[in-house]
N, C-alpha and C. Protein backbone atom coordinates (compact mmCIF):
# COMPACT_ATOMS: atom_id res chain seq x y z
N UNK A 1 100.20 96.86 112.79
CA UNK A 1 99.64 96.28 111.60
C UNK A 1 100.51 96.65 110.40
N UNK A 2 100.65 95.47 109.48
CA UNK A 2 101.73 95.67 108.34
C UNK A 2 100.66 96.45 107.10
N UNK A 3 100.92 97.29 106.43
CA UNK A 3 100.58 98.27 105.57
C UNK A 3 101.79 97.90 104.25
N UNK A 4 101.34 97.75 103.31
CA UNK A 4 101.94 97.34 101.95
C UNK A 4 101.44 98.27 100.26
N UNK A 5 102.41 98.72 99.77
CA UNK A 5 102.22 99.76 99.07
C UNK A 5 102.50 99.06 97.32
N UNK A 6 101.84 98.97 96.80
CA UNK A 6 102.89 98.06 95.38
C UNK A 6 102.30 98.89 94.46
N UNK A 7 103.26 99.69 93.53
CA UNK A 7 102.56 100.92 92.46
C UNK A 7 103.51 99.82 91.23
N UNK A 8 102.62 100.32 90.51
CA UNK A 8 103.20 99.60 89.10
C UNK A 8 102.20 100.32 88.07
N UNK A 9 102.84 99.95 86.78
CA UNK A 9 102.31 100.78 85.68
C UNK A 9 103.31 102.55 85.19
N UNK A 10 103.18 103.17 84.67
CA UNK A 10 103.35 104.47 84.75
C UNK A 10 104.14 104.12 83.05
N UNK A 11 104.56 105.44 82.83
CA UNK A 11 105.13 105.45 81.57
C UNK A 11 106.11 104.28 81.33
N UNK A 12 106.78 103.51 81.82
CA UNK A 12 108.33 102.84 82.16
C UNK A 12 107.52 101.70 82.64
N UNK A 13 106.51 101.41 83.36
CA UNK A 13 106.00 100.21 83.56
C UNK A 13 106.67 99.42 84.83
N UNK A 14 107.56 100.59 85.33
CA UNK A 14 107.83 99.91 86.37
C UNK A 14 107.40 98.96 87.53
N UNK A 15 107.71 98.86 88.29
CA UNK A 15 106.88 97.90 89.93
C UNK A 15 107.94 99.14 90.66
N UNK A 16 106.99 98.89 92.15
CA UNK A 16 107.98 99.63 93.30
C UNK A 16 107.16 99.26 94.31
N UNK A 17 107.89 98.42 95.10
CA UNK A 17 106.79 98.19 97.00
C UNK A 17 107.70 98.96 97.59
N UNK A 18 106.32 98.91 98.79
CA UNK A 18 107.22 99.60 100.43
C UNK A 18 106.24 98.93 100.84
N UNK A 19 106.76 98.94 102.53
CA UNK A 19 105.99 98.24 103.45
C UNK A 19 106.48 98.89 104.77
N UNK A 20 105.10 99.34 105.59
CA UNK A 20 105.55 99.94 106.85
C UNK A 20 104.82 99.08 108.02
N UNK A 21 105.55 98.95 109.23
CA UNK A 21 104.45 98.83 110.45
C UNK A 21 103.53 99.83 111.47
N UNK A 22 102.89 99.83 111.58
CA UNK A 22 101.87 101.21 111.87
C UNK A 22 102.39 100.98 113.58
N UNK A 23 103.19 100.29 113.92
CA UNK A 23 103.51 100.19 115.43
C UNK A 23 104.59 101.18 114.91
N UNK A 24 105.23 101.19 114.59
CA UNK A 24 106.30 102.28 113.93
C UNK A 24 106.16 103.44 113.66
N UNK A 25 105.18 103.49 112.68
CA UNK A 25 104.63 104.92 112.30
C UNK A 25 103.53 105.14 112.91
N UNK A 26 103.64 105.96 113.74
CA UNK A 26 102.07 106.62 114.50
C UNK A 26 101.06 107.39 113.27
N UNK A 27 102.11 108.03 112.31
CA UNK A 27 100.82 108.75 111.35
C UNK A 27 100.17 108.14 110.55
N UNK A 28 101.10 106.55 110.21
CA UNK A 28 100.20 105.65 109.65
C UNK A 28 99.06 104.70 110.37
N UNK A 29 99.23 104.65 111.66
CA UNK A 29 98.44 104.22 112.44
C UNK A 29 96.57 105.16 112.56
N UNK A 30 97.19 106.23 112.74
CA UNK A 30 96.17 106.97 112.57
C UNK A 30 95.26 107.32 110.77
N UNK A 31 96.61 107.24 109.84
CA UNK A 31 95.60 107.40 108.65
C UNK A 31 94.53 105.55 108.47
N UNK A 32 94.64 104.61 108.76
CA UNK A 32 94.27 103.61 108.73
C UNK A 32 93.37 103.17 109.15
N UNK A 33 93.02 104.24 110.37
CA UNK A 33 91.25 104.30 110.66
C UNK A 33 90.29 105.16 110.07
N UNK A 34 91.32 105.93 109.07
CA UNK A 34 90.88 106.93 108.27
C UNK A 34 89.97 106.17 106.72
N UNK A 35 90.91 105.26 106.49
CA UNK A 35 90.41 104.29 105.29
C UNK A 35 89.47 103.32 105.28
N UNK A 36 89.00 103.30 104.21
CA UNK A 36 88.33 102.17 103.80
C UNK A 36 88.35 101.37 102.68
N UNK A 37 88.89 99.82 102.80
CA UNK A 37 89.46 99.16 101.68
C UNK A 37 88.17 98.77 100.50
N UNK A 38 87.04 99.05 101.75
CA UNK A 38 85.89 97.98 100.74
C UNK A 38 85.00 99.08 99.74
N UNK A 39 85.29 100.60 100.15
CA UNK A 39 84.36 101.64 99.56
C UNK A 39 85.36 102.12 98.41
N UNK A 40 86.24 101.43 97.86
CA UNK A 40 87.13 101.95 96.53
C UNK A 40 86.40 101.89 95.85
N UNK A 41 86.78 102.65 94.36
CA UNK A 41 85.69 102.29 92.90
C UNK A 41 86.26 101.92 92.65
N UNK A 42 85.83 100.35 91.71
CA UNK A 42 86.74 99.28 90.51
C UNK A 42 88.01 100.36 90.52
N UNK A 43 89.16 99.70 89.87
CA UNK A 43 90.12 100.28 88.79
C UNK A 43 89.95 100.51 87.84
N UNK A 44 90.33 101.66 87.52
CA UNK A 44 90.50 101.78 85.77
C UNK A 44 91.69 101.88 85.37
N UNK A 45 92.21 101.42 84.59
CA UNK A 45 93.30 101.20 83.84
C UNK A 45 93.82 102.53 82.92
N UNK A 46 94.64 103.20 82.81
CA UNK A 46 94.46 103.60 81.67
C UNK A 46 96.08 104.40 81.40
N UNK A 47 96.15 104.83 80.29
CA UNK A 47 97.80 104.59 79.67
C UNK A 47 98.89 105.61 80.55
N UNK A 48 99.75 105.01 80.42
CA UNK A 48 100.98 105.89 81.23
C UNK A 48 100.56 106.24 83.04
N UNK A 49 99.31 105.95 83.31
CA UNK A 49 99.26 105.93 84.71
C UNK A 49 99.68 104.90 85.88
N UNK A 50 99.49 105.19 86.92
CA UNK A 50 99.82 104.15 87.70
C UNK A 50 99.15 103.34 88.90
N UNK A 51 98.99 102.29 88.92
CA UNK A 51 97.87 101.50 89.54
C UNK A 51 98.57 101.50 90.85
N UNK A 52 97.64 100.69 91.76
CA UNK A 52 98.08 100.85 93.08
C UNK A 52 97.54 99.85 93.88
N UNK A 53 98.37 98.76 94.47
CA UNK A 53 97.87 97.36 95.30
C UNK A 53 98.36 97.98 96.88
N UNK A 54 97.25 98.00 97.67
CA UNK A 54 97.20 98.01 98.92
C UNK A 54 96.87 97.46 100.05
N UNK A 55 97.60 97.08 100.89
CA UNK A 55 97.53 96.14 101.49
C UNK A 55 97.33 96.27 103.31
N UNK A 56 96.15 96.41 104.11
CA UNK A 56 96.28 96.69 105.25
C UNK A 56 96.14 95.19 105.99
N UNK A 57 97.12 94.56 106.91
CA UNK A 57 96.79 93.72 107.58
C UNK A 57 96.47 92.63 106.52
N UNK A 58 95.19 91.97 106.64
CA UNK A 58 94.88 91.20 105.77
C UNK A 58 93.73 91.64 104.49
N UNK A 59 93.39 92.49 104.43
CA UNK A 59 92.67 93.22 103.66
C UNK A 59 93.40 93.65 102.41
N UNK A 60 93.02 93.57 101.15
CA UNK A 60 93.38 94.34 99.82
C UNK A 60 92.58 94.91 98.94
N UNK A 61 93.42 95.79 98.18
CA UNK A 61 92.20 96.47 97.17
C UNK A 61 93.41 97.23 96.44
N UNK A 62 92.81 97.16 95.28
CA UNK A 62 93.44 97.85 93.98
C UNK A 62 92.58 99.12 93.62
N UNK A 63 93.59 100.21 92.94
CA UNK A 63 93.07 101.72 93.03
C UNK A 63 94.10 102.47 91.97
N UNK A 64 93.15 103.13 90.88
CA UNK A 64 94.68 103.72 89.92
C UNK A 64 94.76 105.15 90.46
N UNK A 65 95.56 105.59 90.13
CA UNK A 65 95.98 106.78 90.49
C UNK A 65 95.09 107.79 90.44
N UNK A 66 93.97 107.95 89.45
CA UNK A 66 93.38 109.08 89.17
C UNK A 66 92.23 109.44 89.96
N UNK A 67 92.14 107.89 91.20
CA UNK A 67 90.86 107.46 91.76
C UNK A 67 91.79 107.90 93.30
N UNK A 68 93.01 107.91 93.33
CA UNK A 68 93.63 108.22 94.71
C UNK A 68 93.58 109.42 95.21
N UNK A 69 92.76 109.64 96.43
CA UNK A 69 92.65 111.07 97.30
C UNK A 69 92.57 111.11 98.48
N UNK A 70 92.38 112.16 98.99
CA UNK A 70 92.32 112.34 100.61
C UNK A 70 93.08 111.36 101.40
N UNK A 71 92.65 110.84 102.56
CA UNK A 71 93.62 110.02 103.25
C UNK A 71 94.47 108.39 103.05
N UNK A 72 93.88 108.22 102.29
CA UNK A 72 94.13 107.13 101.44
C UNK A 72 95.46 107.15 100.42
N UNK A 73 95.63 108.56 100.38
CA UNK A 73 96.72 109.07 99.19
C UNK A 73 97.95 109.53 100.29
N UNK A 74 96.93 109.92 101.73
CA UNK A 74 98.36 110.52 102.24
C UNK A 74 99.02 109.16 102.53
N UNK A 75 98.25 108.06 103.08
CA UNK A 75 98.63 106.77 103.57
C UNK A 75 99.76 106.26 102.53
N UNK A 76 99.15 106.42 101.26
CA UNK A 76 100.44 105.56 100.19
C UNK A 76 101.64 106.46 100.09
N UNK A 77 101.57 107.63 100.06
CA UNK A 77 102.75 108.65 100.13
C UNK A 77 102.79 108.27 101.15
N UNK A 78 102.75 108.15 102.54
CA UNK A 78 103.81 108.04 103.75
C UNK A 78 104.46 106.63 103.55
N UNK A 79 103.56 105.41 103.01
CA UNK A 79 104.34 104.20 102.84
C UNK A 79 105.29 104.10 101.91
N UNK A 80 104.95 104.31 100.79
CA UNK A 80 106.23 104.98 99.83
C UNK A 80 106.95 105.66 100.02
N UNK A 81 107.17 106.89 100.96
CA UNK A 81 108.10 107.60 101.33
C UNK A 81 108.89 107.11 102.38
N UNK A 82 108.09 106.37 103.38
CA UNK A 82 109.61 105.56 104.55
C UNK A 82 108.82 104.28 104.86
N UNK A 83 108.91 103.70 103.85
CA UNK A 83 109.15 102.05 104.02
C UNK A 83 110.34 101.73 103.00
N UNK A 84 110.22 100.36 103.37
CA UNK A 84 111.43 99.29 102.28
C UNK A 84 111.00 98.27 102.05
């Protein structure tokens, strides 16, 4: 299953994707039964932070940074760290 990471916002306002396949990564395979796309709280917006579009399979949900924890956080750090 394709896993998709898109952070944008932060001081600089940058964008940055990654994208991994969980046939690839076994630890992402396993954090992904760990998640849940539909139990996020709204986004909040707010200055110099950074938002977060996630993407499992066909499922999405948006999440800012201050709302990102537990396995959900390790999931975007492993996709951000070795995807492209």
């Amino acid at each position: 299953m394709k896993v998709a990471v898109t952070r944008s916002g932060g001081f600089a306002g940058l964008v940055r994707r990654a994208e991994v396949d969980s046939a690839d990564h076994p630890a992402v395979a396993g954090l992904i039964h760990d998640v849940s796309l539909d139990e996020l709280p709204e986004p909040k917006r707010q200055p110099d932070r950074y938002m977060y579009e996630i993407k499992i399979g066909d499922r999405s949900a948006q999440i800012g940074e201050a709302d990102l924890h537990g396995p959900l956080r390790d999931l975007v750090d492993h996709v951000m760290t070795h995807g492209s």
